[in-house]
C-alpha atoms as a PDB file:
ATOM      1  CA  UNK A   1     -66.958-118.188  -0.628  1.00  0.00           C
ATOM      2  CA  UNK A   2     -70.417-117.156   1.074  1.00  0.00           C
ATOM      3  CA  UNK A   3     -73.735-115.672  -0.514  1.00  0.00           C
ATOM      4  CA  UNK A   4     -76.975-115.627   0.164  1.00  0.00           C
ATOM      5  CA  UNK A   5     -79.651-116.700  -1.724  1.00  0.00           C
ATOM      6  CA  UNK A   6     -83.403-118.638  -1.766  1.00  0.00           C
ATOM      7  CA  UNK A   7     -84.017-121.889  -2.113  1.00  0.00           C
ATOM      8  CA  UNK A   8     -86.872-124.117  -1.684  1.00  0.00           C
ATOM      9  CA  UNK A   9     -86.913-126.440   1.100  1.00  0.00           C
ATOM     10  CA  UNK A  10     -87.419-130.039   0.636  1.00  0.00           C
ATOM     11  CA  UNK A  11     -89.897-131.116   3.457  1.00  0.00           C
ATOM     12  CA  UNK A  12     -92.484-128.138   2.813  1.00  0.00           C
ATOM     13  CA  UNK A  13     -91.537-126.847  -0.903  1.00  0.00           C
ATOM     14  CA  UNK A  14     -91.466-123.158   0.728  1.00  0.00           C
ATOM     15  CA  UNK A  15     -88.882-120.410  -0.234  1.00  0.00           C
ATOM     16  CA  UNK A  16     -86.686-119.461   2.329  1.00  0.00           C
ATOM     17  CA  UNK A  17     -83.150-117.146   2.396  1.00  0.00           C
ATOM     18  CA  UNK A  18     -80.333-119.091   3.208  1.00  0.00           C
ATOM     19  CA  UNK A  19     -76.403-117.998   3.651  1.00  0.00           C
ATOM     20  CA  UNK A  20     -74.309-120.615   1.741  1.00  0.00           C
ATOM     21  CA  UNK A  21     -70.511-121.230   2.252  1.00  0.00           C
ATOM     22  CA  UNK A  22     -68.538-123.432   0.054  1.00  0.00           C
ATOM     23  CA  UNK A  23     -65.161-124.051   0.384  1.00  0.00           C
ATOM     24  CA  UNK A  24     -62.947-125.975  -2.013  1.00  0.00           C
ATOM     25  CA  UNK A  25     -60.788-128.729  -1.173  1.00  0.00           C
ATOM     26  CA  UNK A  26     -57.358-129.040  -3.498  1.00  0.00           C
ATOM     27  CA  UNK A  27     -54.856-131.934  -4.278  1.00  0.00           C
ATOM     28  CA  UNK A  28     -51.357-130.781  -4.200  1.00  0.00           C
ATOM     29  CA  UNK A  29     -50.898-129.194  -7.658  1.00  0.00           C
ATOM     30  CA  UNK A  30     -54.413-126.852  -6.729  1.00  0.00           C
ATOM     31  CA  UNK A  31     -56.587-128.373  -8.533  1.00  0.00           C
ATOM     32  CA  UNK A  32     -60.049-128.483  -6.758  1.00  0.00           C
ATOM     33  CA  UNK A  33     -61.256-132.318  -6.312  1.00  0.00           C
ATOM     34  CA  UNK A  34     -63.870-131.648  -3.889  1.00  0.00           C
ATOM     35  CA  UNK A  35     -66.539-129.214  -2.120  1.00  0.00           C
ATOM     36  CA  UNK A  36     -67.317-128.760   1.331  1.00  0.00           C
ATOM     37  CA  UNK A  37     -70.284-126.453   2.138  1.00  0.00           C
ATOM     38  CA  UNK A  38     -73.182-124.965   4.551  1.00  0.00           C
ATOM     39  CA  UNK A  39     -76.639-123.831   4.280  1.00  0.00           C
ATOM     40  CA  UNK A  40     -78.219-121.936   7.026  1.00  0.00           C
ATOM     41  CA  UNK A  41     -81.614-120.981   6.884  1.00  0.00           C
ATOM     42  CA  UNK A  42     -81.350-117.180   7.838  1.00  0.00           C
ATOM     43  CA  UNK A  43     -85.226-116.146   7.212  1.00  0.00           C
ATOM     44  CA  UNK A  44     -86.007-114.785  10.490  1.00  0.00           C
ATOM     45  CA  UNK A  45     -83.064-112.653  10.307  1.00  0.00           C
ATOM     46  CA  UNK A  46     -84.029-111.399   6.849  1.00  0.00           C
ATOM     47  CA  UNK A  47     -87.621-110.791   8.360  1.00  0.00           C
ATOM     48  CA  UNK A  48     -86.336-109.149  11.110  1.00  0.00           C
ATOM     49  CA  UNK A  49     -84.343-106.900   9.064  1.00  0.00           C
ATOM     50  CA  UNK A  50     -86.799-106.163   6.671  1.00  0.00           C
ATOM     51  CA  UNK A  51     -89.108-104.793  10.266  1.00  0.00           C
ATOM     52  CA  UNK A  52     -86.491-102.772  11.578  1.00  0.00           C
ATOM     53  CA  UNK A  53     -86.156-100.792   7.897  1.00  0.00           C
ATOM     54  CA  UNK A  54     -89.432-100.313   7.687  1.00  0.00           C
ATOM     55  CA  UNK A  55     -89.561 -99.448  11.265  1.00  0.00           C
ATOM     56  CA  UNK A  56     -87.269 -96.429  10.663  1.00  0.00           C
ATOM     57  CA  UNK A  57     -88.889 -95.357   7.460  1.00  0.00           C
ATOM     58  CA  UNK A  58     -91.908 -95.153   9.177  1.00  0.00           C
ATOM     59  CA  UNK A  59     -89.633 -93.025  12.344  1.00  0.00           C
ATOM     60  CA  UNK A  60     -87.820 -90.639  10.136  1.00  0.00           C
ATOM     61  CA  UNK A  61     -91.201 -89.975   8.304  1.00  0.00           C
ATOM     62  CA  UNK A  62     -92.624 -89.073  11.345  1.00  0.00           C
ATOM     63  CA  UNK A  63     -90.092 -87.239  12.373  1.00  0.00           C
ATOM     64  CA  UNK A  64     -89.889 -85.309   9.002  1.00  0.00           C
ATOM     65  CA  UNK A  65     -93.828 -84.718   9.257  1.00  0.00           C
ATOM     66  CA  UNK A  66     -93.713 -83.461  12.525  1.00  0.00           C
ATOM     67  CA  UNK A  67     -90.315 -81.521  12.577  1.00  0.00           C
ATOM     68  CA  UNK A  68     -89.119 -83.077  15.521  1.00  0.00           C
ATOM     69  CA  UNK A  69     -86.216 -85.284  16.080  1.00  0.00           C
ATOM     70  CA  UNK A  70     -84.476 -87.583  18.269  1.00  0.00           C
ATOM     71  CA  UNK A  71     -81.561 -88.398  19.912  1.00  0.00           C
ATOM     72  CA  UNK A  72     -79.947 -91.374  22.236  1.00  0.00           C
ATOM     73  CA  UNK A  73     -77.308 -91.356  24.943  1.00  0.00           C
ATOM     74  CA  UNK A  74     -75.111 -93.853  26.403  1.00  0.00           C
ATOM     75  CA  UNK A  75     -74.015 -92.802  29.882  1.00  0.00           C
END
């Protein structure tokens, strides 16, 4: 299983996103008897994420404003 979610740190009591992965450990009949799991602190890519979506907002409004477009090739 993996989500992502905020939690507060423990050294400076800030908020930050994490991406959590948890995954269960069985006996023989199934039955879960244990968890295993990861938390890795994924703020900067949230941040970063956050900039480029607001980065091309801001380029199709300006685009749409000024009726122009654009266009990128690979050669």
């Amino acid at each position: 299983m993996c989500y992502e979610a905020r939690y507060r740190r423990a050294e400076d009591r800030q908020y930050r996103w994490f991406m959590v992965r948890v995954v269960p450990q069985r006996n023989k009949r199934g039955k879960i008897v244990k968890w295993f799991g990861t938390l890795t602190d994924i703020e900067d890519r949230k941040r970063a994420e956050e900039a480029l979506r607001s980065s091309e907002a801001y380029l199709i409004e300006a685009q749409n404003l000024t009726r122009t477009g654009s266009c990128a090739i690979d050669a």
